[in-house]
N, C-alpha and C. Protein backbone atom coordinates (compact mmCIF):
# COMPACT_ATOMS: atom_id res chain seq x y z
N UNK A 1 95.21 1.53 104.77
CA UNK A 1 93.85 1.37 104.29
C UNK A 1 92.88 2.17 105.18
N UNK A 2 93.21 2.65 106.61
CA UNK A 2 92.49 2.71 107.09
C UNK A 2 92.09 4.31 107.10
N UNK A 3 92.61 4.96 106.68
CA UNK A 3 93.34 6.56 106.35
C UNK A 3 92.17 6.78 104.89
N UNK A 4 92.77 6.14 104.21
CA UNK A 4 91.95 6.23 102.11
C UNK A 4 90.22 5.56 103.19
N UNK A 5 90.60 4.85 103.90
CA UNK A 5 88.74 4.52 103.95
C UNK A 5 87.81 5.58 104.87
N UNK A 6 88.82 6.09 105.67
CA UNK A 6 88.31 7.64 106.46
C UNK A 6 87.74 8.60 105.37
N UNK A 7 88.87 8.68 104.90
CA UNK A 7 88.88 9.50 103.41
C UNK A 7 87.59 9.38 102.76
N UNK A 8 87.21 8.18 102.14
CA UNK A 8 86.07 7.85 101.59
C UNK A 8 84.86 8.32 102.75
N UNK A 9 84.61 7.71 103.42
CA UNK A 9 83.60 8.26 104.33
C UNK A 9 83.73 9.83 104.43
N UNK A 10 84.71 10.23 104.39
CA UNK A 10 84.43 11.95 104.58
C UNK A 10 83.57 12.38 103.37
N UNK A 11 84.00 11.52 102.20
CA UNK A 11 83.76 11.73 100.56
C UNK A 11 81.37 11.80 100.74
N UNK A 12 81.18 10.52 101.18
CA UNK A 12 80.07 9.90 101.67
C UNK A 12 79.33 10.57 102.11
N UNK A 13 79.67 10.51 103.34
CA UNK A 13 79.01 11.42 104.73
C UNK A 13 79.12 12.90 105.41
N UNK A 14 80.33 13.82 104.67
CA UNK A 14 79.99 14.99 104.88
C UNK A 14 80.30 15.46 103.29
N UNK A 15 81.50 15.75 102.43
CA UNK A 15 81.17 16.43 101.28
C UNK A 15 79.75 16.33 100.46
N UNK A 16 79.29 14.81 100.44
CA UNK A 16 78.28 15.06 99.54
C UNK A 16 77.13 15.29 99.91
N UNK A 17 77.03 15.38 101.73
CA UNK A 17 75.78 15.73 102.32
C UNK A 17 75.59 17.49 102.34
N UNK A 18 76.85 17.92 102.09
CA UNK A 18 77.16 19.49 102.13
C UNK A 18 77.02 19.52 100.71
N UNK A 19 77.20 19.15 99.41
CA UNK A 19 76.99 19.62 98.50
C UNK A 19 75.05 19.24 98.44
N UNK A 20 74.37 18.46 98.71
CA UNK A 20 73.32 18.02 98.98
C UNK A 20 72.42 19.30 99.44
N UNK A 21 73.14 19.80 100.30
CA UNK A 21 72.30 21.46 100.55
C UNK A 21 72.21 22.81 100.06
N UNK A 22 73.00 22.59 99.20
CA UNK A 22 73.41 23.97 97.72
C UNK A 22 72.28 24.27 97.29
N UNK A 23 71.34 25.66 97.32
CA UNK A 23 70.22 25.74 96.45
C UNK A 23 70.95 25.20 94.96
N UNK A 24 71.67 25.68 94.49
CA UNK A 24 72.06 25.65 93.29
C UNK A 24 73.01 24.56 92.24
N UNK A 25 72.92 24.35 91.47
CA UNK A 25 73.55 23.33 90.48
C UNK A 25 75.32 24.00 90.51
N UNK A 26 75.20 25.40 90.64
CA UNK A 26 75.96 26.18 90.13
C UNK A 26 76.94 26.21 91.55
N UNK A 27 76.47 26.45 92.89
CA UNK A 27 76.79 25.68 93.92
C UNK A 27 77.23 24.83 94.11
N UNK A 28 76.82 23.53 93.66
CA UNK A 28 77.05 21.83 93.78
C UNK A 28 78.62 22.32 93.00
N UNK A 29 78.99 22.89 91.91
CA UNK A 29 79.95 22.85 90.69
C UNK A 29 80.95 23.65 91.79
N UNK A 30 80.44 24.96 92.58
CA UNK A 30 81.70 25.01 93.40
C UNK A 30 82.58 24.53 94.36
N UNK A 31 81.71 24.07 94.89
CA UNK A 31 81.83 22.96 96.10
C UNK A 31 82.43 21.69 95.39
N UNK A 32 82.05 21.59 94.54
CA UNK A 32 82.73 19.85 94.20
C UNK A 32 83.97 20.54 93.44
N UNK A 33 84.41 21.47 92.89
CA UNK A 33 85.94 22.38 92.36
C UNK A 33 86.58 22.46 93.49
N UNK A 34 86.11 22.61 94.68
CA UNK A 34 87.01 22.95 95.63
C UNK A 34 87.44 21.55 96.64
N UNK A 35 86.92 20.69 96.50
CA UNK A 35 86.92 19.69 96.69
C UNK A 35 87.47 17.95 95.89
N UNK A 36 87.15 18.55 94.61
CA UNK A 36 87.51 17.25 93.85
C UNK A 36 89.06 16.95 93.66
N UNK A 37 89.97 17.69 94.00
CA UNK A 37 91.30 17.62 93.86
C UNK A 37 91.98 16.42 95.60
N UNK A 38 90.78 16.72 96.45
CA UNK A 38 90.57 15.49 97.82
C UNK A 38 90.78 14.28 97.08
N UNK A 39 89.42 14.05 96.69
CA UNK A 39 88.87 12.80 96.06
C UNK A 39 90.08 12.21 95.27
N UNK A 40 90.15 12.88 94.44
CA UNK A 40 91.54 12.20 93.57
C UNK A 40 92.89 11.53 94.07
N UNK A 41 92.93 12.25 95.17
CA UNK A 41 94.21 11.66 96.33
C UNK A 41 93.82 10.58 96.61
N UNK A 42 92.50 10.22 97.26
CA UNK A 42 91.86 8.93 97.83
C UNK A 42 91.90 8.43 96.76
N UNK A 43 91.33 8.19 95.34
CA UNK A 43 91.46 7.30 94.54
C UNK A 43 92.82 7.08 94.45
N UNK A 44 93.65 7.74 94.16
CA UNK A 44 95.07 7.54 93.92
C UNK A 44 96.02 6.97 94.91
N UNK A 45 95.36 7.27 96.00
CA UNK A 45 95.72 6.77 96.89
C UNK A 45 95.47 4.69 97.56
N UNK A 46 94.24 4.62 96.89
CA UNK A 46 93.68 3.34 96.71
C UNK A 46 94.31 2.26 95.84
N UNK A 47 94.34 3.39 94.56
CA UNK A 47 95.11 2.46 93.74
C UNK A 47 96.58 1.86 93.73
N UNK A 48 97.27 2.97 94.83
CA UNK A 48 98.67 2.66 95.20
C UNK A 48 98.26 1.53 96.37
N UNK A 49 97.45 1.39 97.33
CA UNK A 49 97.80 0.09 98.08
C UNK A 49 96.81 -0.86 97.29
N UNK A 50 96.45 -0.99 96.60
CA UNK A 50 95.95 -2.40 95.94
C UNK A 50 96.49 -2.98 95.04
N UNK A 51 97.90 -2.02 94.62
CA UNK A 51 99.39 -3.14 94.00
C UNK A 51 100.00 -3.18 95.08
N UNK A 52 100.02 -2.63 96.33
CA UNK A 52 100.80 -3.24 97.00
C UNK A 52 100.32 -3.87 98.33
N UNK A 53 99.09 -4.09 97.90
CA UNK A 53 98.55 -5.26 99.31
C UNK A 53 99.01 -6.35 99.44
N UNK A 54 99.34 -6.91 101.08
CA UNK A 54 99.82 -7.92 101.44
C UNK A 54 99.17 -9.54 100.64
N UNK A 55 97.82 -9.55 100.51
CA UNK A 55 97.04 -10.29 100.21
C UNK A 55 95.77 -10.31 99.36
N UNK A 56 95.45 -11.13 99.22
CA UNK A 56 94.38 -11.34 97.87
C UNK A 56 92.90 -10.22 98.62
N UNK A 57 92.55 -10.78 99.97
CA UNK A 57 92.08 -9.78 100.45
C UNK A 57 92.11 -8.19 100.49
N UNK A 58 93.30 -7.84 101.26
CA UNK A 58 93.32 -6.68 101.27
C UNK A 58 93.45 -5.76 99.41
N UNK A 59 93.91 -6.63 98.38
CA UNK A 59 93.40 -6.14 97.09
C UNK A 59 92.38 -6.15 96.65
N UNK A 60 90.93 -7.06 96.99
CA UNK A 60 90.06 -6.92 96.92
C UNK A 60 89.59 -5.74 97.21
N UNK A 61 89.57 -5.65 98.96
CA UNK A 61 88.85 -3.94 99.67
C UNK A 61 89.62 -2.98 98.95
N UNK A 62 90.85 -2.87 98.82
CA UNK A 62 91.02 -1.74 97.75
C UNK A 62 90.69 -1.39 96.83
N UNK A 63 90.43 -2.79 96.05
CA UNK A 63 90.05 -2.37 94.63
C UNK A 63 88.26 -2.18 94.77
N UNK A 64 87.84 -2.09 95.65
CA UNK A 64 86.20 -2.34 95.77
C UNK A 64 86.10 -0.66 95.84
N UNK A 65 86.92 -0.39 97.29
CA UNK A 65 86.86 1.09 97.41
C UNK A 65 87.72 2.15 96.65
N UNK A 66 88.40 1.60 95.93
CA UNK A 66 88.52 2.57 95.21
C UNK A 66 87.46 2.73 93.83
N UNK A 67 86.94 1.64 93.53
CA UNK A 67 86.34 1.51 92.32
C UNK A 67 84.67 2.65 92.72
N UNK A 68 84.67 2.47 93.68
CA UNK A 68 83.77 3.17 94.30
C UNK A 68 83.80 4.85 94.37
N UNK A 69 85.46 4.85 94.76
CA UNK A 69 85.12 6.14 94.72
C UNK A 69 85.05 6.89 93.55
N UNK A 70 86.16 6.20 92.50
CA UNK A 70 86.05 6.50 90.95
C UNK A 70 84.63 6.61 90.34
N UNK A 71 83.87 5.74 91.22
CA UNK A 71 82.45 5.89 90.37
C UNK A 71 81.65 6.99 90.82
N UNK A 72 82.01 7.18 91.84
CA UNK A 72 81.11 8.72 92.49
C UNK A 72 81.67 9.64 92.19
N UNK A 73 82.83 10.12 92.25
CA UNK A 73 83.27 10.88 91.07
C UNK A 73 83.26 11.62 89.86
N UNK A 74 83.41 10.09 89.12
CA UNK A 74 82.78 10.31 87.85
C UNK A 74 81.38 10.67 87.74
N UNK A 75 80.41 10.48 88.47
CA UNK A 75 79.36 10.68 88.53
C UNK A 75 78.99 12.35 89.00
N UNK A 76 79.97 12.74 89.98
CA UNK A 76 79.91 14.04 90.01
C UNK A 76 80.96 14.66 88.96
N UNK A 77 81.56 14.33 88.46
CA UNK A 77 82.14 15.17 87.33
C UNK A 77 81.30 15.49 86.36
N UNK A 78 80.10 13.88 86.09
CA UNK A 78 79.06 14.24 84.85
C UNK A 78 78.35 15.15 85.20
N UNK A 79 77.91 14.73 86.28
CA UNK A 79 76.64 16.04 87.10
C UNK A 79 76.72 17.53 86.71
N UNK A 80 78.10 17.97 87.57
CA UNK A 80 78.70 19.20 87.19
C UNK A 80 78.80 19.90 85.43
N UNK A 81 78.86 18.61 84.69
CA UNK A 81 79.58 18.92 83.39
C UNK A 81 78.04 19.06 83.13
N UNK A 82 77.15 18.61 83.26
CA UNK A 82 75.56 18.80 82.45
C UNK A 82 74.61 19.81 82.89
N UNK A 83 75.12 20.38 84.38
CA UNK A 83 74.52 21.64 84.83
C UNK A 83 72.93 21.38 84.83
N UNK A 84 72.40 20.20 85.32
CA UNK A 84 71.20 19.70 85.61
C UNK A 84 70.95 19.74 86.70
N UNK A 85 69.84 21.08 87.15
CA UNK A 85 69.78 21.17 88.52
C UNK A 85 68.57 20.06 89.18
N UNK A 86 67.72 19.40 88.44
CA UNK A 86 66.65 18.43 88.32
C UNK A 86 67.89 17.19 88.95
N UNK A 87 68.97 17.01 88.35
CA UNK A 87 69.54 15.23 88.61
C UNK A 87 69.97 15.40 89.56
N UNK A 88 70.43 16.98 89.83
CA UNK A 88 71.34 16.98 91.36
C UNK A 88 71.58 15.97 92.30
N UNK A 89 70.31 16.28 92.56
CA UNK A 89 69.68 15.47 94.10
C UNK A 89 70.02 13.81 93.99
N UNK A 90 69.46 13.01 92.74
CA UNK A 90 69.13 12.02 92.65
C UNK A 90 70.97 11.09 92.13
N UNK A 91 71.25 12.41 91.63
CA UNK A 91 72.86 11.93 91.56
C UNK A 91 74.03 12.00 92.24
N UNK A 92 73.24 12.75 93.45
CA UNK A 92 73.90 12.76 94.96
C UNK A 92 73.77 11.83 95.65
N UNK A 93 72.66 10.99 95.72
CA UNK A 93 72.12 10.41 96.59
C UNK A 93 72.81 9.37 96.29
N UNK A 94 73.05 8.90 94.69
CA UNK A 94 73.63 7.80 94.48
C UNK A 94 75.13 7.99 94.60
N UNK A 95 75.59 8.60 94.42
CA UNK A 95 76.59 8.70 94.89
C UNK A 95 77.01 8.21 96.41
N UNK A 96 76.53 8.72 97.03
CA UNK A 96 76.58 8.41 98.76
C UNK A 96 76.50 6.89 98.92
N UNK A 97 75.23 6.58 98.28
CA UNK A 97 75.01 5.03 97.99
C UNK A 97 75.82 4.11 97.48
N UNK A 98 76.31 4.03 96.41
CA UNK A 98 78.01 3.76 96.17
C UNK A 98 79.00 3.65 97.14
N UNK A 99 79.29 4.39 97.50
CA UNK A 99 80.42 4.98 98.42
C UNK A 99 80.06 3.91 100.01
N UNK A 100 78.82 3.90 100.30
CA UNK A 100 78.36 3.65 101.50
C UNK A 100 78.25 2.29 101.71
N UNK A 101 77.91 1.71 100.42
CA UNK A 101 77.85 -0.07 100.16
C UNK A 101 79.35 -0.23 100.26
N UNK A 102 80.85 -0.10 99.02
CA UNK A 102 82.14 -0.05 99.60
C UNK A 102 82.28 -0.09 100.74
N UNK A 103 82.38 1.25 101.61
CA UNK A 103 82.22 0.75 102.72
C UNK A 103 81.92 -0.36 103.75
N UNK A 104 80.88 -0.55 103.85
CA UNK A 104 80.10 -1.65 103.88
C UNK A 104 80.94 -2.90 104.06
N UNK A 105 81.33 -3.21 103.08
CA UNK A 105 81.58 -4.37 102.29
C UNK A 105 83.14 -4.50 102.73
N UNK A 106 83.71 -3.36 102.70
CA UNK A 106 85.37 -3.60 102.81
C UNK A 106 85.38 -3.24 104.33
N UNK A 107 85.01 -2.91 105.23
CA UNK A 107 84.69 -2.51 106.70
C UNK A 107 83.44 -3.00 107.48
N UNK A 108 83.36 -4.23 107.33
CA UNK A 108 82.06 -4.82 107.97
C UNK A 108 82.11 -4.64 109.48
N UNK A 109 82.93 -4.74 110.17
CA UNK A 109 83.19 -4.79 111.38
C UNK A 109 82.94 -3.17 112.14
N UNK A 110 83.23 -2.11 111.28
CA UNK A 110 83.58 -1.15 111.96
C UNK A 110 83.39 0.36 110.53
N UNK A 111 82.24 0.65 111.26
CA UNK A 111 82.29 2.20 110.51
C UNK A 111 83.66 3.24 110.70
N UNK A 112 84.50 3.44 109.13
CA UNK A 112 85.47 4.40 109.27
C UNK A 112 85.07 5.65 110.31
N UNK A 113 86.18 6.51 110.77
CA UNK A 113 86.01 7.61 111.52
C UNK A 113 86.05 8.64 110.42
N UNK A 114 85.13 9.91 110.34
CA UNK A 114 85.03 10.79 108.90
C UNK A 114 86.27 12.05 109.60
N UNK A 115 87.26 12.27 108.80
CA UNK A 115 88.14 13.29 109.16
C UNK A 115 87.59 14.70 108.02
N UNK A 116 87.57 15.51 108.82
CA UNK A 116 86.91 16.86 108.55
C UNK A 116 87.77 17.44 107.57
């Protein structure tokens, strides 16, 4: 868990703060192509330990953070797919926000370490 929640925080705190600085929509679309094939591991990766968590707990934080990351995701997949350089920003931000509450919530004790 503790690996997929690094993961996520990298997702959080540096990809989407680096796509965040793209003049361009068209930018944001490369950066998240070169990147979104990451993300998918971490989700996939989530969803493999939350059938096989020890406990009702540890399926919870999985299924929280992964549901999380699926949603930022998807949210940058729409982004990309609508080529709205106006939502960019505001669908970045939420994104991070997502991602950052998970966090949160499944890691109260201790902010993940972000692996580069």
């Amino acid at each position: 868990m503790a690996a997929a929640s690094a993961e996520a925080a990298w997702f959080a705190r540096v990809l989407i703060p680096q796509l965040q600085q793209q003049p361009s929509v068209e930018q944001v679309t490369g950066g998240w192509h070169v990147a979104r094939d990451r993300v998918v591991t971490v989700e996939d990766s989530l969803t493999g330990l939350e059938s096989t968590a020890p406990g009702e707990t540890e399926v919870a934080r999985a299924r929280t953070l992964r549901d999380a990351v699926r949603a930022s995701k998807d949210r940058l997949d729409g982004l990309v797919q609508s080529g709205e350089h106006a939502t960019a920003g505001p669908e970045l931000a939420a994104a991070a926000r997502t991602l950052e509450a998970a966090l949160a919530s499944t890691n109260p004790d201790q902010s993940p370490t972000v692996q580069p």
